[in-house]
Protein backbone atom coordinates (compact mmCIF):
# COMPACT_ATOMS: atom_id res chain seq x y z
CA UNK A 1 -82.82 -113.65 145.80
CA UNK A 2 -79.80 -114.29 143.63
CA UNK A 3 -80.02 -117.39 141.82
CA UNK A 4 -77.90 -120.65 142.59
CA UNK A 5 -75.47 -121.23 139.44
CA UNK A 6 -73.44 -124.64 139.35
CA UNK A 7 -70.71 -125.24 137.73
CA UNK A 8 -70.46 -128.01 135.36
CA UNK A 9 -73.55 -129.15 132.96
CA UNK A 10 -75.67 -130.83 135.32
CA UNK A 11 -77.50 -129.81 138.36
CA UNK A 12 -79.92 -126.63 139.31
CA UNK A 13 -80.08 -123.64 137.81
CA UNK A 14 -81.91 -121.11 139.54
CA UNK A 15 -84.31 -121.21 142.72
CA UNK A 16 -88.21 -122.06 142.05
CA UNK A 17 -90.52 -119.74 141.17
CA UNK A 18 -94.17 -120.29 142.27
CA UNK A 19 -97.51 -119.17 142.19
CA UNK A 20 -100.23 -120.05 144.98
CA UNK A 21 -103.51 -120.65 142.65
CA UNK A 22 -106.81 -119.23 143.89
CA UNK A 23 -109.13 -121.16 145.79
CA UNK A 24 -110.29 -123.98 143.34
CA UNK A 25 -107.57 -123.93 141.46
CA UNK A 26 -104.23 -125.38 141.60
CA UNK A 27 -101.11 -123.63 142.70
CA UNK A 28 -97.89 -123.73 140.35
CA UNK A 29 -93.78 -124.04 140.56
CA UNK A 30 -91.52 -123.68 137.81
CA UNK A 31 -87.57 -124.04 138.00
CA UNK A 32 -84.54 -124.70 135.71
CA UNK A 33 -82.28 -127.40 135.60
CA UNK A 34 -79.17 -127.83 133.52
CA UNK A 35 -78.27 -131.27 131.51
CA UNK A 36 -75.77 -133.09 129.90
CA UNK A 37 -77.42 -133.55 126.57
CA UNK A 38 -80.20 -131.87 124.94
CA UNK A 39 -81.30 -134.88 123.25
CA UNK A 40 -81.76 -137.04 126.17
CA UNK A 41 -83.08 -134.02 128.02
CA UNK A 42 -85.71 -135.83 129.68
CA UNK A 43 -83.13 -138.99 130.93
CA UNK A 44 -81.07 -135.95 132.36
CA UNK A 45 -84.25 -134.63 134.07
CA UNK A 46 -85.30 -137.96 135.64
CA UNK A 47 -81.67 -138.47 136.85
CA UNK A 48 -82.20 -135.62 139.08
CA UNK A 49 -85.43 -136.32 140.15
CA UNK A 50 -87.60 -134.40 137.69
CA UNK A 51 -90.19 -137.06 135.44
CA UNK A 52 -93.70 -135.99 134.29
CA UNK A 53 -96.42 -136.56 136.65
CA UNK A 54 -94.03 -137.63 139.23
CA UNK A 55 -93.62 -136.03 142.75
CA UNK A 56 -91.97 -132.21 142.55
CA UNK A 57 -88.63 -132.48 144.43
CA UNK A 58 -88.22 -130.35 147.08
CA UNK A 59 -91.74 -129.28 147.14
CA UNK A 60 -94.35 -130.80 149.06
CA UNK A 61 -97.61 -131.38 147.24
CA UNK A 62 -96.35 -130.63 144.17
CA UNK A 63 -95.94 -132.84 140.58
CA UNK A 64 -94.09 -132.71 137.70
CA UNK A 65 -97.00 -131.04 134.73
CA UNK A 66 -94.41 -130.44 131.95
CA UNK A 67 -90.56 -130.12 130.95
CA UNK A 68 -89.62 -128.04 128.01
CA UNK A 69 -85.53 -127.75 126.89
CA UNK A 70 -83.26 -125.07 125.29
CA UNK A 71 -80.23 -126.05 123.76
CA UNK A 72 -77.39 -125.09 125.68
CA UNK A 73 -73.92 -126.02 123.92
CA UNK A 74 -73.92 -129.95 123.95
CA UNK A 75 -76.00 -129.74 127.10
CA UNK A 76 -79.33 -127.90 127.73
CA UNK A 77 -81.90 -125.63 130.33
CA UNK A 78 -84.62 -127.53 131.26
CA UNK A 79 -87.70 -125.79 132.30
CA UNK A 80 -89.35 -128.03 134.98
CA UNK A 81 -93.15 -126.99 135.60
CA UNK A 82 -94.95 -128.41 138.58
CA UNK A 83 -98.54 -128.25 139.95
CA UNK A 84 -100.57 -129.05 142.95
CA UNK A 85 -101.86 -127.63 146.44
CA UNK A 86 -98.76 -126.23 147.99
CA UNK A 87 -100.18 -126.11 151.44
CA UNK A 88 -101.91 -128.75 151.32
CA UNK A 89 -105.25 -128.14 151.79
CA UNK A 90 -107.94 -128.98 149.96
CA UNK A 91 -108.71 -125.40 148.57
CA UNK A 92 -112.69 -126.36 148.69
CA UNK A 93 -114.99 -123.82 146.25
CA UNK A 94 -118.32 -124.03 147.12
CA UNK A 95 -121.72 -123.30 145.24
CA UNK A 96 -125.01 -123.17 147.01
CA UNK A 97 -128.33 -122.92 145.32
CA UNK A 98 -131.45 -122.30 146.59
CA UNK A 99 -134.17 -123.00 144.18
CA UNK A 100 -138.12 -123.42 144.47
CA UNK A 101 -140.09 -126.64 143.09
CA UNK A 102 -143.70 -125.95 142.38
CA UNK A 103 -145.67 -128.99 143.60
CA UNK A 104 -149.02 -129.02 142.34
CA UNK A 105 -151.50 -130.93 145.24
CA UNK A 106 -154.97 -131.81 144.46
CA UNK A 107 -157.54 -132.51 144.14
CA UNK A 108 -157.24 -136.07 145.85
CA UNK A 109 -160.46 -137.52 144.75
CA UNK A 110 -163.77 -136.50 143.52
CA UNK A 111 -167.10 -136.41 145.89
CA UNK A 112 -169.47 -138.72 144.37
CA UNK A 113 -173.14 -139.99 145.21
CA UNK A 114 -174.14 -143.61 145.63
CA UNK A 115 -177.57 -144.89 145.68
CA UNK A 116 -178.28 -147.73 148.02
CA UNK A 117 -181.20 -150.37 147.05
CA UNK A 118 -182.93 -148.40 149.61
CA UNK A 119 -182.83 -145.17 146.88
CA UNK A 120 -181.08 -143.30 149.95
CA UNK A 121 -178.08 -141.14 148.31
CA UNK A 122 -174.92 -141.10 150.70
CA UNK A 123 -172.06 -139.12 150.02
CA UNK A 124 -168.81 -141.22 149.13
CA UNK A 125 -165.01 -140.80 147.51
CA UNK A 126 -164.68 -142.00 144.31
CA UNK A 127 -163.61 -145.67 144.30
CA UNK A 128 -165.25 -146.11 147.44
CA UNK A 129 -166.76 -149.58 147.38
CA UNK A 130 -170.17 -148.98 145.30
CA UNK A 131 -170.41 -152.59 143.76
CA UNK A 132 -174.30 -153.34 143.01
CA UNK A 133 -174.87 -149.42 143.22
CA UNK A 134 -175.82 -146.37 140.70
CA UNK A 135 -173.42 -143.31 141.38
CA UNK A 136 -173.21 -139.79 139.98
CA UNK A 137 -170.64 -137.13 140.58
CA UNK A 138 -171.51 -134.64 143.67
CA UNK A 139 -172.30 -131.12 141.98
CA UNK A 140 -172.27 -127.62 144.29
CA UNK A 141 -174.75 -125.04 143.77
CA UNK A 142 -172.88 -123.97 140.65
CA UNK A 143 -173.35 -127.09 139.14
CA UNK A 144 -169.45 -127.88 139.20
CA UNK A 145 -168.04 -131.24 140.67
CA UNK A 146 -166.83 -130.91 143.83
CA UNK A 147 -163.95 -132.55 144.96
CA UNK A 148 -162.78 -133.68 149.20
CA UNK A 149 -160.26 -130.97 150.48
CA UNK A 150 -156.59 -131.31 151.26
CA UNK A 151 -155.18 -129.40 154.47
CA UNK A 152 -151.53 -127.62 153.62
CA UNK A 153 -149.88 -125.21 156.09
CA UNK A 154 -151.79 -122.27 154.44
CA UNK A 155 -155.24 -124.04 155.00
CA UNK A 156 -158.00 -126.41 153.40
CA UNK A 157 -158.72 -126.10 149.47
CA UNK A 158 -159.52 -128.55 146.92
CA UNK A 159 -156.03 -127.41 144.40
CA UNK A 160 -153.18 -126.40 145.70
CA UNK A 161 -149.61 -125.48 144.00
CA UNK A 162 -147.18 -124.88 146.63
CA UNK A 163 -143.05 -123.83 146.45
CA UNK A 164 -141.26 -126.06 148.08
CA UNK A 165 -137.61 -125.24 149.08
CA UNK A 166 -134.42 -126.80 147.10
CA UNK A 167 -130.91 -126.58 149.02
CA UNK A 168 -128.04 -127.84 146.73
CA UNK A 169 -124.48 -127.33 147.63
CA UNK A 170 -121.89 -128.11 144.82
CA UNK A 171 -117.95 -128.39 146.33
CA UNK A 172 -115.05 -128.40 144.10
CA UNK A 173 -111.96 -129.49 145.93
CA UNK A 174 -108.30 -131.70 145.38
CA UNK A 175 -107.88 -135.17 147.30
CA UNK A 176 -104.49 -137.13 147.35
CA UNK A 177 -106.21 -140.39 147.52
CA UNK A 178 -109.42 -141.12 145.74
CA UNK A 179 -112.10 -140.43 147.07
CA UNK A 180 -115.14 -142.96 148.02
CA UNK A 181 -117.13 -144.14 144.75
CA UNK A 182 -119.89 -146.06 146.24
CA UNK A 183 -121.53 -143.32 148.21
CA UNK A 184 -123.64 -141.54 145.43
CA UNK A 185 -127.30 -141.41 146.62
CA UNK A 186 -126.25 -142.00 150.49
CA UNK A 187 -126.96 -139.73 153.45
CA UNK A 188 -123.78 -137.55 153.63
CA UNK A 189 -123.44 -134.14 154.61
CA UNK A 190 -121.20 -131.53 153.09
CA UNK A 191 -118.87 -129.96 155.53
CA UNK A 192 -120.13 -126.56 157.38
CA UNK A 193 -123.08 -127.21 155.61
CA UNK A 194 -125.66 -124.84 155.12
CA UNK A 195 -128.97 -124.44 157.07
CA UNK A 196 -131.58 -126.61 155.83
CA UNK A 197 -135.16 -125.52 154.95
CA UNK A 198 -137.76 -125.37 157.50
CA UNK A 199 -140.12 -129.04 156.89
CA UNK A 200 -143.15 -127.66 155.24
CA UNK A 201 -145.42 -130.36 155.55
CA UNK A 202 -146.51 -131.00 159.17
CA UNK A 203 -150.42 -129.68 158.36
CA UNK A 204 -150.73 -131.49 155.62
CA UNK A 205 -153.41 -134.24 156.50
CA UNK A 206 -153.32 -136.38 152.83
CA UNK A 207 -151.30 -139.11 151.72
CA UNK A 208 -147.40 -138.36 151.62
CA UNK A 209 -144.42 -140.12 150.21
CA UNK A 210 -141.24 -141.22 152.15
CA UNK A 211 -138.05 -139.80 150.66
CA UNK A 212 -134.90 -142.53 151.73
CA UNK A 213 -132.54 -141.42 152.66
CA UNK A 214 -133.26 -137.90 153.62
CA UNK A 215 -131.79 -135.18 154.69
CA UNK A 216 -128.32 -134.40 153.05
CA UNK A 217 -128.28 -136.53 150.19
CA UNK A 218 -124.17 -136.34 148.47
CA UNK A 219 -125.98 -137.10 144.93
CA UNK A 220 -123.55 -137.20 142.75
CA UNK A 221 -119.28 -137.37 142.93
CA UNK A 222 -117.22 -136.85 140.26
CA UNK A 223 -113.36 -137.67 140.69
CA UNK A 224 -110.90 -136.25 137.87
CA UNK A 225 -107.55 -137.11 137.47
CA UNK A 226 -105.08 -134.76 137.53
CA UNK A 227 -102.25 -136.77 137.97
CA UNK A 228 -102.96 -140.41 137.86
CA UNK A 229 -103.11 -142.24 140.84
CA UNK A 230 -101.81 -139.02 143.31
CA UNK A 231 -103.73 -136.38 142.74
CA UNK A 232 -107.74 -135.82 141.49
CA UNK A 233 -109.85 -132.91 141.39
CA UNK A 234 -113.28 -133.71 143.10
CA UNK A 235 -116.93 -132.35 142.28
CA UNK A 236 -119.16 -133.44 144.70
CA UNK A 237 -122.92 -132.36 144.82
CA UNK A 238 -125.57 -132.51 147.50
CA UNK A 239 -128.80 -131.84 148.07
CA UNK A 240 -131.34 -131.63 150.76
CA UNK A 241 -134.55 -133.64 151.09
CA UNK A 242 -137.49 -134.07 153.42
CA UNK A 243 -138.52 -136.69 155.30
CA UNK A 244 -141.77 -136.93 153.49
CA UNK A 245 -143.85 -135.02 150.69
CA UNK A 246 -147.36 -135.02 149.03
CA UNK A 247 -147.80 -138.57 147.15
């Protein structure tokens, strides 16, 4: 398109050029102006509606980054460069990771016996009240200490070390207004988020810890300005917990 020339020393000097950014990254606009006086290049600018970090005229979405001049006569060409989400969506990049934690379980206790004052042995868990009484530690036929069993959804063993699923989703997106800072550690969930792993402890028959909240978890955000007070670049990561897991 042929560019828009004005005559006099002031006013635009060609039509914007710009460049849509890819997703996670911020698009870009670039035009030239012309000015009275290369010296005061930037009061020339701002007279016609062009000051760093300040709204992109014309251009929706878009803020001043950077002007740069070129002497021009008594006047000069001011290169106005913009950036910001020309659509105005939030051009979201997304991470997932799935992961595996090793959770050792086991053994819970050892088996012990407990002589009565009646010298009659009973089988008990160690700790077990036994005040007053002589106790040894329960031996199999190999001579080794045997220990009560745990249940897991693969069966009934003394030890077990199990994989248990991590789902972490890490978003990377651009917000206009800033974004909630008192919501690290609550239940949120990411948008279209991901399916969630299977619970993997409904066999398991031992002593289990409560994980609050649960669920999504948004565990960490992490707003960045890009142009102070109107536009921020926003990391936010969640993860996915169960509702309970082996104590």
């Amino acid at each position: 398109m042929q560019a828009e020339i004005f005559i006099g020393n002031v006013g635009k000097l060609g039509n914007g050029r710009s460049i849509e950014g890819d997703i996670g990254e911020l698009d870009t606009v670039d035009i030239e102006i012309l000015v009275a006086s290369f010296t005061g290049y930037r009061a020339g600018a701002a007279a016609q509606g062009y000051s760093r970090e300040g709204a992109f005229p014309g251009w929706s979405g878009m803020f001043v980054k950077s002007l740069s001049a070129v002497q021009d006569g008594s006047g000069a060409i001011v290169t106005v460069n913009g950036h910001g989400v020309l659509d105005g969506s939030d051009k979201r990049k997304r991470s997932i990771f799935c992961a595996g934690q090793l959770i050792a379980v086991g053994p819970i206790s050892k088996k012990v016996l407990v002589w009565s004052t009646e010298e009659e042995a009973e089988v008990a868990e160690t700790g077990a009240a036994t005040e007053g009484k002589r106790q040894i530690d329960k031996l199999d036929e190999d001579g080794e200490v045997e220990y009560l069993t745990i249940t897991t959804p693969s069966g009934a063993f003394d030890r077990w070390n199990i994989n248990q699923a991590i789902l972490t989703v890490v978003d990377v997106y651009f917000a206009t207004s800033l974004p909630a800072t008192n919501v690290g550690g609550t239940a949120q969930t990411p948008p279209d988020a991901p399916t969630p792993p299977s619970y993997l402890w409904g066999s398991y028959d031992e002593p289990k810890r409560a994980n609050h909240p649960n669920g999504w978890v948004l565990d960490n955000r992490n707003p960045e300005d890009v142009v102070p007070g109107s536009l921020w670049r926003v990391t936010d990561t969640y993860a996915y917990y169960y509702g309970d897991q082996p104590d």
